[in-house]
PDB file of N, CA and C in Angstrom:
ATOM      1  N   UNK A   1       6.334   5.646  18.956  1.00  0.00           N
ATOM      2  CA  UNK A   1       5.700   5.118  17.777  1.00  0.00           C
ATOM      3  C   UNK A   1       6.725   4.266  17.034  1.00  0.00           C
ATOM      4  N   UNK A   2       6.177   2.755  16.790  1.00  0.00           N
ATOM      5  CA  UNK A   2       7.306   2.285  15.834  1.00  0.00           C
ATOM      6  C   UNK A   2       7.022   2.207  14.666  1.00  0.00           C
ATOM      7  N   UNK A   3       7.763   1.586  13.779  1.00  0.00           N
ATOM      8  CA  UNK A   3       7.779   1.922  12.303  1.00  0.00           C
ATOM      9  C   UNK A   3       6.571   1.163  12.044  1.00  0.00           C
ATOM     10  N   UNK A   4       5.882   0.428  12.216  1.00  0.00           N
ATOM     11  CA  UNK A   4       4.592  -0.045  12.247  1.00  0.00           C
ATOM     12  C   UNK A   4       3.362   0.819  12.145  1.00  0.00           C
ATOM     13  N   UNK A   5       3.629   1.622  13.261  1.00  0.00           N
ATOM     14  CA  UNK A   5       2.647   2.619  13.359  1.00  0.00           C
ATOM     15  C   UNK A   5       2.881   4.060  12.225  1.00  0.00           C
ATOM     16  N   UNK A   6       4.186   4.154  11.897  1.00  0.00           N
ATOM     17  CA  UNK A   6       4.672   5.255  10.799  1.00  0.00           C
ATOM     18  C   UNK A   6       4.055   5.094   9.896  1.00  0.00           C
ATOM     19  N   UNK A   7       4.182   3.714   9.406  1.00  0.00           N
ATOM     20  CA  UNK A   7       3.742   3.743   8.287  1.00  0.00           C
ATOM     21  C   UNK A   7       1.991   3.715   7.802  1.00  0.00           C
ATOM     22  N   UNK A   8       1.578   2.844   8.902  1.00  0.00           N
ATOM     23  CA  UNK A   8      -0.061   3.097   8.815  1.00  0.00           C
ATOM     24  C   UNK A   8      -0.260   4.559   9.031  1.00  0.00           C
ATOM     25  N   UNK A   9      -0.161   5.608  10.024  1.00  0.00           N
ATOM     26  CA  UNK A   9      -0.238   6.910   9.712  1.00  0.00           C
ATOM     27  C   UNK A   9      -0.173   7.601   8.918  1.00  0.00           C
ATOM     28  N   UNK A  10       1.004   7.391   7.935  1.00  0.00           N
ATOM     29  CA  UNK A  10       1.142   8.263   6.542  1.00  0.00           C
ATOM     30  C   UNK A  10       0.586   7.384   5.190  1.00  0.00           C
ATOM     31  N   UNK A  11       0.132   6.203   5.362  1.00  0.00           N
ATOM     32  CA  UNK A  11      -0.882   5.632   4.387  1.00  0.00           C
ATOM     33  C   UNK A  11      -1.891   6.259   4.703  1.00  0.00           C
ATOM     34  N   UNK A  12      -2.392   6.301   6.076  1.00  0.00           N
ATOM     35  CA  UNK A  12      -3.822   7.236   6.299  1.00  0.00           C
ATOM     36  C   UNK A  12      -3.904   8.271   5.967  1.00  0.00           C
ATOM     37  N   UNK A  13      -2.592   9.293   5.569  1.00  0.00           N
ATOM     38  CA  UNK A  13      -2.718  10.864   5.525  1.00  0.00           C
ATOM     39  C   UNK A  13      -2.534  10.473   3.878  1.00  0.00           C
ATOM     40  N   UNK A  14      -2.046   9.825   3.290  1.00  0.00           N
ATOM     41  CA  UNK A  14      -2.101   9.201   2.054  1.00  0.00           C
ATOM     42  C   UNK A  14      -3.303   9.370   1.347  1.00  0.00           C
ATOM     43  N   UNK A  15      -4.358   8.526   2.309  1.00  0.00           N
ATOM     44  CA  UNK A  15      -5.560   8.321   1.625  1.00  0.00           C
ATOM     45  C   UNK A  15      -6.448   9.327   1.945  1.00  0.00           C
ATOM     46  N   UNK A  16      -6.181  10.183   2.687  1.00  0.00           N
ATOM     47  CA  UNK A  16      -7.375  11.488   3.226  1.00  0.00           C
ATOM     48  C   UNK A  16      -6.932  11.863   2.201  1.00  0.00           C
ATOM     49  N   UNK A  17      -5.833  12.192   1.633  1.00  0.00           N
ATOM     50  CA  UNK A  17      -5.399  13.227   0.288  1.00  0.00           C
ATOM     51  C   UNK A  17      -5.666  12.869  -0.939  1.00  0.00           C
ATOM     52  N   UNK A  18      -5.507  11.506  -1.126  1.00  0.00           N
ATOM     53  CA  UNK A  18      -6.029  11.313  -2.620  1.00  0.00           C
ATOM     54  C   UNK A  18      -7.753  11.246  -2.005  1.00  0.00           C
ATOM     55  N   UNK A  19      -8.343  10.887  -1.516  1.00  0.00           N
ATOM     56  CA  UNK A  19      -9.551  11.080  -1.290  1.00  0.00           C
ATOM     57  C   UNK A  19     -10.192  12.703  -1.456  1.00  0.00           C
ATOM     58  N   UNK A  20      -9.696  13.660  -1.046  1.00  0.00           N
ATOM     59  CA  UNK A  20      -9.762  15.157  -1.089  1.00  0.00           C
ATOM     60  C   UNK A  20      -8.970  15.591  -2.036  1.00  0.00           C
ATOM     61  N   UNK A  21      -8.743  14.926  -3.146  1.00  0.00           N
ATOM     62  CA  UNK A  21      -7.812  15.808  -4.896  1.00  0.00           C
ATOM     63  C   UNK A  21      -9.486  16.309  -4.944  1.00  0.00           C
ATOM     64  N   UNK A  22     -10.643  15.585  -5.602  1.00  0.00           N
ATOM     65  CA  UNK A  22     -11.754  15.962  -5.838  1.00  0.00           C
ATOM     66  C   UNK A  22     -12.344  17.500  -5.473  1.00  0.00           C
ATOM     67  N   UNK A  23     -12.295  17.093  -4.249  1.00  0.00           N
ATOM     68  CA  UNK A  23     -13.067  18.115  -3.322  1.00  0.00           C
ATOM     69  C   UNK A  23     -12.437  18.857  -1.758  1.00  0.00           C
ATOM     70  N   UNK A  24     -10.998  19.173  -1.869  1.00  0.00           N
ATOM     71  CA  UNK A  24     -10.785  19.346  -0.396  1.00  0.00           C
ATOM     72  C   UNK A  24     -11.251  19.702   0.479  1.00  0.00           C
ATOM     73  N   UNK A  25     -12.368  20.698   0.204  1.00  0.00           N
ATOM     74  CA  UNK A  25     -13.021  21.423   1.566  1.00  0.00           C
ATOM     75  C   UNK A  25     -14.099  20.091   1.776  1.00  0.00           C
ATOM     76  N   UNK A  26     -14.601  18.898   1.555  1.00  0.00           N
ATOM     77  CA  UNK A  26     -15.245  18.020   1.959  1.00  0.00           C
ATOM     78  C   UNK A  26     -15.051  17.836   2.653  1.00  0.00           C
ATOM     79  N   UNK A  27     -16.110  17.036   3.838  1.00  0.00           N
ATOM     80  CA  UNK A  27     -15.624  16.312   5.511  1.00  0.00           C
ATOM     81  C   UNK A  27     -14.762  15.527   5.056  1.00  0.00           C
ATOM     82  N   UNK A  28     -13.425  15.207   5.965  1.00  0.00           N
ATOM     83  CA  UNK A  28     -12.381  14.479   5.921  1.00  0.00           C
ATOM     84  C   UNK A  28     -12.615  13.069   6.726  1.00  0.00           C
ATOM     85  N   UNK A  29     -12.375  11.846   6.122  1.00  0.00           N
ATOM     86  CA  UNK A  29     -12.654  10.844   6.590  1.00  0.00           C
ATOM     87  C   UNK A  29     -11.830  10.309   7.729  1.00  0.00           C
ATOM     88  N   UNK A  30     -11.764  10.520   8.672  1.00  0.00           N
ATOM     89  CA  UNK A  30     -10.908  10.232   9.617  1.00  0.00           C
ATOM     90  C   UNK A  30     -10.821   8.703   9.998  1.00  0.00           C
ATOM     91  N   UNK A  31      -9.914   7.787   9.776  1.00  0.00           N
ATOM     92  CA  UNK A  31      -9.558   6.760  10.377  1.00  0.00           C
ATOM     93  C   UNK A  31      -9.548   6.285  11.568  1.00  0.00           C
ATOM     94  N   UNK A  32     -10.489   5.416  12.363  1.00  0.00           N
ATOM     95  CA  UNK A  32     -10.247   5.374  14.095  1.00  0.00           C
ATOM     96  C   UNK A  32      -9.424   4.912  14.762  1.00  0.00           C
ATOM     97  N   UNK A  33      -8.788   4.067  13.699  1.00  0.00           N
ATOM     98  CA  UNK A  33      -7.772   3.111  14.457  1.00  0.00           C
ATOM     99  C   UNK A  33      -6.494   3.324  13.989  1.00  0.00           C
ATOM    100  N   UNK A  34      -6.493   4.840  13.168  1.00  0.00           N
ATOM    101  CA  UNK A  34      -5.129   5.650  13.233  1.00  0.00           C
ATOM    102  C   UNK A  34      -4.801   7.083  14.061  1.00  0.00           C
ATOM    103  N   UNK A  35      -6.469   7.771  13.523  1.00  0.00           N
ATOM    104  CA  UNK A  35      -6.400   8.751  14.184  1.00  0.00           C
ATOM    105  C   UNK A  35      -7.704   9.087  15.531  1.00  0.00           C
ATOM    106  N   UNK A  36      -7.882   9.693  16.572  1.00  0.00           N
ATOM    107  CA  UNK A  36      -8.711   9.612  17.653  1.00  0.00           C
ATOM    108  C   UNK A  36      -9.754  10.596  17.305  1.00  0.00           C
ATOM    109  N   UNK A  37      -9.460  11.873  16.357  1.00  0.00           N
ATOM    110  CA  UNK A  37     -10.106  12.837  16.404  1.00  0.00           C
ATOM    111  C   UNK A  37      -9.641  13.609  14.654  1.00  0.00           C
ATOM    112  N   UNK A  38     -10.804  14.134  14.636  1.00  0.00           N
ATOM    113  CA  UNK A  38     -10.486  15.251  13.018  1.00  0.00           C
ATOM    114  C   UNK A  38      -9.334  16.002  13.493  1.00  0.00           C
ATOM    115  N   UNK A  39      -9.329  16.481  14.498  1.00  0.00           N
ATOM    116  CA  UNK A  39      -8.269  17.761  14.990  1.00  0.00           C
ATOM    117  C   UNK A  39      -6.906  16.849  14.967  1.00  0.00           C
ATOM    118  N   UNK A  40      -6.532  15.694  15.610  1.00  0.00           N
ATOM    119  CA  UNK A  40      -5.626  15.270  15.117  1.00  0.00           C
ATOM    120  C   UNK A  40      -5.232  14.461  13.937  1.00  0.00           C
ATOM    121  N   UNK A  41      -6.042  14.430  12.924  1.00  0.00           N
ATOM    122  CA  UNK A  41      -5.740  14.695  11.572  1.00  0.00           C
ATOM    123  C   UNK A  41      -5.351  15.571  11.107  1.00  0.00           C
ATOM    124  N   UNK A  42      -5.706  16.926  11.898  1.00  0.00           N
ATOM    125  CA  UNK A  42      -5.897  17.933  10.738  1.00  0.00           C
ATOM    126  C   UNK A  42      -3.991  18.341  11.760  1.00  0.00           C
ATOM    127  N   UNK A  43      -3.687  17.902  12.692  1.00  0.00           N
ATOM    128  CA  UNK A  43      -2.387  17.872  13.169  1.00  0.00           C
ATOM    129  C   UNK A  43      -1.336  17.401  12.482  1.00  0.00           C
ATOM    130  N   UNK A  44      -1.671  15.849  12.362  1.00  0.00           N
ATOM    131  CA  UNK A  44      -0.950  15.036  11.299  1.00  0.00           C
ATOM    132  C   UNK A  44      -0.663  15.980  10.086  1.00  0.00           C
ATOM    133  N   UNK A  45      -1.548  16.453   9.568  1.00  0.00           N
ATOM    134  CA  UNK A  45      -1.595  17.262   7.613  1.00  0.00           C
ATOM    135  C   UNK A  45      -0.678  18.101   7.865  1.00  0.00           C
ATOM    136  N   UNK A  46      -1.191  19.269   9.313  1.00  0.00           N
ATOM    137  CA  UNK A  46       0.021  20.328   9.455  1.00  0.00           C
ATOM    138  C   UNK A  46       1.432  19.931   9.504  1.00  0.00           C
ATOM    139  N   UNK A  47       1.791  18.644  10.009  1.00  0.00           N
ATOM    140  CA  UNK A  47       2.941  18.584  10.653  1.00  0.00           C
ATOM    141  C   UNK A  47       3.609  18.036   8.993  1.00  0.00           C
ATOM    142  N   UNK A  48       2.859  17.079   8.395  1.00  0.00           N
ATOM    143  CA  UNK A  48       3.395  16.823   7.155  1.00  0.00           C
ATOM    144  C   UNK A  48       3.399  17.973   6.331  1.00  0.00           C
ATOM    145  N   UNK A  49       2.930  19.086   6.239  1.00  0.00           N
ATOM    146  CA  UNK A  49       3.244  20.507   5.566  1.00  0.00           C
ATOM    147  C   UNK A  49       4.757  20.927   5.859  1.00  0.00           C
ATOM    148  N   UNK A  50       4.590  21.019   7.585  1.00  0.00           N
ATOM    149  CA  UNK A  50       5.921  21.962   8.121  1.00  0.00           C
ATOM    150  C   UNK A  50       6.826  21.449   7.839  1.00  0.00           C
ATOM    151  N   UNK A  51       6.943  20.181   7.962  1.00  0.00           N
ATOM    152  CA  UNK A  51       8.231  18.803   7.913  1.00  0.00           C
ATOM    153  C   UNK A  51       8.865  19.681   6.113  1.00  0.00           C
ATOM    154  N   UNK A  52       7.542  19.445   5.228  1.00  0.00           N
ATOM    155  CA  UNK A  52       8.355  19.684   3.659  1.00  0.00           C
ATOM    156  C   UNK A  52       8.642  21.130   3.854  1.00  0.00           C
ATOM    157  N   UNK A  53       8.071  22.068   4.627  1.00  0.00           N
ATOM    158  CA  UNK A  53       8.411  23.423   4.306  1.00  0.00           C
ATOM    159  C   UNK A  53      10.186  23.451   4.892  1.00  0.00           C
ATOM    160  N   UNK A  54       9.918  23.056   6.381  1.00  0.00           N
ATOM    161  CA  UNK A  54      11.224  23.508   7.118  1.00  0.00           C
ATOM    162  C   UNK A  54      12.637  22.591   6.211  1.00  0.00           C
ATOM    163  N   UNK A  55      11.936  21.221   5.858  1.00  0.00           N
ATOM    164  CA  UNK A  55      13.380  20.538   4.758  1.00  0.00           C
ATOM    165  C   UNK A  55      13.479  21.572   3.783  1.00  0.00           C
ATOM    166  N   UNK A  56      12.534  22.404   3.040  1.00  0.00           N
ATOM    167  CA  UNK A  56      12.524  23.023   2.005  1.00  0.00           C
ATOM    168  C   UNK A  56      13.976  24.264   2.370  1.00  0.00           C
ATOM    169  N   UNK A  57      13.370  24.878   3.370  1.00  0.00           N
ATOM    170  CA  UNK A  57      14.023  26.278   3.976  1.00  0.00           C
ATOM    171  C   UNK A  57      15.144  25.802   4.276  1.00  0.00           C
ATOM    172  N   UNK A  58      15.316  24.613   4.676  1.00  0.00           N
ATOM    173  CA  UNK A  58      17.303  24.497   5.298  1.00  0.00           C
ATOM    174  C   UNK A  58      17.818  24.151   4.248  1.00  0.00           C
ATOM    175  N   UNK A  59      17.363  23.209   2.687  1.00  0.00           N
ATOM    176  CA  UNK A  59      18.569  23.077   1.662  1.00  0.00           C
ATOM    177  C   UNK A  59      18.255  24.678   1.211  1.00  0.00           C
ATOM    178  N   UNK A  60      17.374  25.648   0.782  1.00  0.00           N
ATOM    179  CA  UNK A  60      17.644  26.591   0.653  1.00  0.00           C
ATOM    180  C   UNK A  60      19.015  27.739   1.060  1.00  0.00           C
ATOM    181  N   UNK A  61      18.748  27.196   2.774  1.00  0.00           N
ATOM    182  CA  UNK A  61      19.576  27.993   3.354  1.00  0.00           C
ATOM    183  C   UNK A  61      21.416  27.538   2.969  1.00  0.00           C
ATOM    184  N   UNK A  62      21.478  26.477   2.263  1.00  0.00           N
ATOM    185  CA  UNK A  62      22.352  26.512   2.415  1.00  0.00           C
ATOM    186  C   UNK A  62      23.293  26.871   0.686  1.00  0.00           C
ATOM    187  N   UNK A  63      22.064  27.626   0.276  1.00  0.00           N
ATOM    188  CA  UNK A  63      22.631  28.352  -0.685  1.00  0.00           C
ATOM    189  C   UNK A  63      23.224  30.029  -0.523  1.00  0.00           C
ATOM    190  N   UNK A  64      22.698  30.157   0.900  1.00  0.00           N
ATOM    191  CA  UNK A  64      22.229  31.851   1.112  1.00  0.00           C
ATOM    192  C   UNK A  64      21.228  32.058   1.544  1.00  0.00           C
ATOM    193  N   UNK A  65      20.465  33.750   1.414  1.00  0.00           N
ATOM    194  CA  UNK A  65      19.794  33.834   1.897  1.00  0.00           C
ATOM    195  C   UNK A  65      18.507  33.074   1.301  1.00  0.00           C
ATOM    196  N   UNK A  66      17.263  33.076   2.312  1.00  0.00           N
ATOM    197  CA  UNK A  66      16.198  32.284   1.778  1.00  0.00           C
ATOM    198  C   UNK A  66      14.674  33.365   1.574  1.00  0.00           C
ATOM    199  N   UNK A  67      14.251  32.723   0.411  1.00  0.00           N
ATOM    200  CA  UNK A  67      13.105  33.885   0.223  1.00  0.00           C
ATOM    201  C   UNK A  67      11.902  32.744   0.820  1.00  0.00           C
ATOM    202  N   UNK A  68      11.700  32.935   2.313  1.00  0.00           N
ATOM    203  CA  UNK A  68      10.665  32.130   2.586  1.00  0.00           C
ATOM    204  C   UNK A  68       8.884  32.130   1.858  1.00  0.00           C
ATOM    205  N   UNK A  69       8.616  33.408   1.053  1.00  0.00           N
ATOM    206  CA  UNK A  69       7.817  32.990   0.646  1.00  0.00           C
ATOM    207  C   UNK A  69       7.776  32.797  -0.848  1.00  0.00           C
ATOM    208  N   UNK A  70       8.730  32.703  -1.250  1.00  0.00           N
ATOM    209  CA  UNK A  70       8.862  31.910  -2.671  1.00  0.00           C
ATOM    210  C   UNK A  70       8.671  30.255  -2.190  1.00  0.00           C
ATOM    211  N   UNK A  71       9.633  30.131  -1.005  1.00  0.00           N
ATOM    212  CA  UNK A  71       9.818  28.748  -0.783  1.00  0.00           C
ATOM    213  C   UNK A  71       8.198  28.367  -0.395  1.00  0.00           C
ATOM    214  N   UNK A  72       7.374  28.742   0.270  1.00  0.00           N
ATOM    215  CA  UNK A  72       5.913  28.105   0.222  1.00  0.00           C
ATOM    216  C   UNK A  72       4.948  28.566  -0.421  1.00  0.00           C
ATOM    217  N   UNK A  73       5.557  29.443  -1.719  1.00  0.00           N
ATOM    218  CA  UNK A  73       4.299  29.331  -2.792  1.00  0.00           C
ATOM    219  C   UNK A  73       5.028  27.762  -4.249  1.00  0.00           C
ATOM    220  N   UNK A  74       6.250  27.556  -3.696  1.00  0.00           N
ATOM    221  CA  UNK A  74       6.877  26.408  -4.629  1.00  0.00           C
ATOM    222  C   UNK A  74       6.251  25.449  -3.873  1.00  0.00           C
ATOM    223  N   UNK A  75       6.223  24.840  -2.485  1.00  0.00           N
ATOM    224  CA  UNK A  75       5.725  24.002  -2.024  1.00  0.00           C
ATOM    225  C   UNK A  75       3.835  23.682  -1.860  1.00  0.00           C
ATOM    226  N   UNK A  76       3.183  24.921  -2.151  1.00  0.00           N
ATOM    227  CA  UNK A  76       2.277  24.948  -2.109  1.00  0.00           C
ATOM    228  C   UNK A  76       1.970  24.473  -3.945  1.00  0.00           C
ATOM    229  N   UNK A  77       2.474  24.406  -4.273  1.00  0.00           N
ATOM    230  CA  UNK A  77       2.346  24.348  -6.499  1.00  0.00           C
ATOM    231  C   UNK A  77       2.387  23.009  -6.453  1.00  0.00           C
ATOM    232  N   UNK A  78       3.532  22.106  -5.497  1.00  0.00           N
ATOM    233  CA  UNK A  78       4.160  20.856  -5.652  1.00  0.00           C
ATOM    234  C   UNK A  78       3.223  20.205  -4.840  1.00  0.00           C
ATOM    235  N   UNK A  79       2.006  20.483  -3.696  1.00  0.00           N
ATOM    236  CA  UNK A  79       1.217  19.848  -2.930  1.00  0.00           C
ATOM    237  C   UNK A  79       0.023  20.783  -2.562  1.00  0.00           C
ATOM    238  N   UNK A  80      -0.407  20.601  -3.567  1.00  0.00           N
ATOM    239  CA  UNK A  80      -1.895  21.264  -3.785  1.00  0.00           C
ATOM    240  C   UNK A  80      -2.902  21.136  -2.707  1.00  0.00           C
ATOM    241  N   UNK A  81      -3.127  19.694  -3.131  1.00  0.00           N
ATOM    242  CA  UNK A  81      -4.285  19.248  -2.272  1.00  0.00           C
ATOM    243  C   UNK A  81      -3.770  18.712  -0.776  1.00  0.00           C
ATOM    244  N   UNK A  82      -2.914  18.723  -0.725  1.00  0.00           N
ATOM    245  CA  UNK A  82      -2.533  19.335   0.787  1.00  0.00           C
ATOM    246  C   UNK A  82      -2.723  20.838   1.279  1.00  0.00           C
ATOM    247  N   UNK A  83      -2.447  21.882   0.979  1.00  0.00           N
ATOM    248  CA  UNK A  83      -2.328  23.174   1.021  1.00  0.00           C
ATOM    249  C   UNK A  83      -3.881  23.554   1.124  1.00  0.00           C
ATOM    250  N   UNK A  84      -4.558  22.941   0.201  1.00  0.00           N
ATOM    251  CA  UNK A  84      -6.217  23.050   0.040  1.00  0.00           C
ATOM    252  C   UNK A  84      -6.956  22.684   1.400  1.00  0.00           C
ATOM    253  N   UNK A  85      -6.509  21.363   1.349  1.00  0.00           N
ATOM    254  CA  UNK A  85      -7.279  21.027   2.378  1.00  0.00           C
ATOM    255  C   UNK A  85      -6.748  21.687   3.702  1.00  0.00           C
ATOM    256  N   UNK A  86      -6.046  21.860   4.341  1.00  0.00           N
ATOM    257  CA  UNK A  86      -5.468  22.344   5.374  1.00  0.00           C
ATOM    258  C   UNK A  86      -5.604  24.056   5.324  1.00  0.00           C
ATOM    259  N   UNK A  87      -5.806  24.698   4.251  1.00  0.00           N
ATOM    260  CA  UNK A  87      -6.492  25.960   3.926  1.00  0.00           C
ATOM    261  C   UNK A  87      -8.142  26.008   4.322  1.00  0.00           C
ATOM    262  N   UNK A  88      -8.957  24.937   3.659  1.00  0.00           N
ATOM    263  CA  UNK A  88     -10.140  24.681   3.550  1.00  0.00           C
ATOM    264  C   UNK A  88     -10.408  24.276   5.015  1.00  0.00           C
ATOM    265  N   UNK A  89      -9.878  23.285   5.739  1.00  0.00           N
ATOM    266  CA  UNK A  89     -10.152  22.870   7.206  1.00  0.00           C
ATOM    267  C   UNK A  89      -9.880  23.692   8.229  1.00  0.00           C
ATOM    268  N   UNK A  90      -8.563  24.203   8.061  1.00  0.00           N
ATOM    269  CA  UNK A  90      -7.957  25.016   9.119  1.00  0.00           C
ATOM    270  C   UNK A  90      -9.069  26.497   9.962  1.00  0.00           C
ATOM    271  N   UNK A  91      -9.712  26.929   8.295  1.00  0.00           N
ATOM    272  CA  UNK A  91     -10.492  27.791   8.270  1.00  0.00           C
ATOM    273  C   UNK A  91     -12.046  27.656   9.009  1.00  0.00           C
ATOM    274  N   UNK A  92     -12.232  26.368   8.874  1.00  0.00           N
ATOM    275  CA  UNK A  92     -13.359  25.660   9.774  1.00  0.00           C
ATOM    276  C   UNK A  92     -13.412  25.892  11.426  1.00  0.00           C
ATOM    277  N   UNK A  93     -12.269  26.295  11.779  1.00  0.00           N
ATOM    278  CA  UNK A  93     -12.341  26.681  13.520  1.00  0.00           C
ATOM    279  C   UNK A  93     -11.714  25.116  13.855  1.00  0.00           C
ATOM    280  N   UNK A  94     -11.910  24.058  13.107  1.00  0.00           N
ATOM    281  CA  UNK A  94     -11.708  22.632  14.302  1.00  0.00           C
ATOM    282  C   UNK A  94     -10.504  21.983  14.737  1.00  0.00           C
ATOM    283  N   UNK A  95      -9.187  23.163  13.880  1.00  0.00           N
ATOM    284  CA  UNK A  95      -8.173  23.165  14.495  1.00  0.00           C
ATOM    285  C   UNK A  95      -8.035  24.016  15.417  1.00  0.00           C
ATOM    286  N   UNK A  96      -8.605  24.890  15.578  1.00  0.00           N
ATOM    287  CA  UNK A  96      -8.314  26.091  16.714  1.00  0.00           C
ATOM    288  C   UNK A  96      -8.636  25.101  18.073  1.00  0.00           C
ATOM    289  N   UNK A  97      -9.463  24.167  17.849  1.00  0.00           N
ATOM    290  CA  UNK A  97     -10.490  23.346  19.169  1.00  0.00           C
ATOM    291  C   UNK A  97      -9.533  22.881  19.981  1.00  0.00           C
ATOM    292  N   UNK A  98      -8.217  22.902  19.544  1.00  0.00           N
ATOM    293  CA  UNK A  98      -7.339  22.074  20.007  1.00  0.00           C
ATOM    294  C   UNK A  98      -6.226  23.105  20.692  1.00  0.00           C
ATOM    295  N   UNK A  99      -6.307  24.167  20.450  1.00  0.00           N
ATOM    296  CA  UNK A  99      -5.636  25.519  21.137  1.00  0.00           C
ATOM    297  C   UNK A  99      -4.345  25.861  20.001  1.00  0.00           C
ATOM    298  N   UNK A 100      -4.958  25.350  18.663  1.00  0.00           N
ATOM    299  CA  UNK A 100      -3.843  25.560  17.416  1.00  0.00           C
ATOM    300  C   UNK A 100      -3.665  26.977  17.010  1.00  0.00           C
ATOM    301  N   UNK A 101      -2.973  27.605  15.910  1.00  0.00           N
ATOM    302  CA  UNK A 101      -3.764  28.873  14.710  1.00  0.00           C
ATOM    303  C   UNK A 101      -2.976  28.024  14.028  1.00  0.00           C
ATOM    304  N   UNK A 102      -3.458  28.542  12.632  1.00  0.00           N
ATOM    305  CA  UNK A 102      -2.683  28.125  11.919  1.00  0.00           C
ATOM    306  C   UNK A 102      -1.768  29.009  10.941  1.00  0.00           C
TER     307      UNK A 102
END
């Protein structure tokens, strides 16, 4: 993927999110000519979750020990409607379709 494609991807995960502040559990508008399928949207969202959790957990770690779930109820406060929607979808089964859990 080049930076071409980076950046249209995370404008798209951009706009599923301000699109879903409203209403997250709404159908998610999937883009065709970013993404192929809801399930890999709903891939994209996870991976942009883990990315802030796991940066979260290593500057942590490098205070000491880490209270991992302080660290994703802070990240969950700071990205709501991420957390929502990926709560709200995940729960739908149409990530499992893909051989996920979440």
């Amino acid at each position: 993927m080049g930076w071409a494609d980076h950046y249209r991807r995370r404008d798209a995960l951009d706009a599923v999110l301000h699109d879903a502040r409203r209403d997250p559990s709404a159908p998610l508008i999937v883009d065709p000519d970013v993404f192929s399928s809801l399930n890999e949207l709903l891939l994209a969202l996870d991976h942009r979750w883990h990315n802030k959790l796991a940066a979260r957990v290593q500057t942590a770690a490098l205070d000491g020990p880490v209270d991992e779930e302080r660290i994703t109820a802070e990240l969950a406060a700071d990205e709501p409607v991420l957390r929502a929607v990926l709560d709200a979808h995940l729960s739908l089964g149409s990530y499992r379709a893909v051989g996920m859990t979440p």
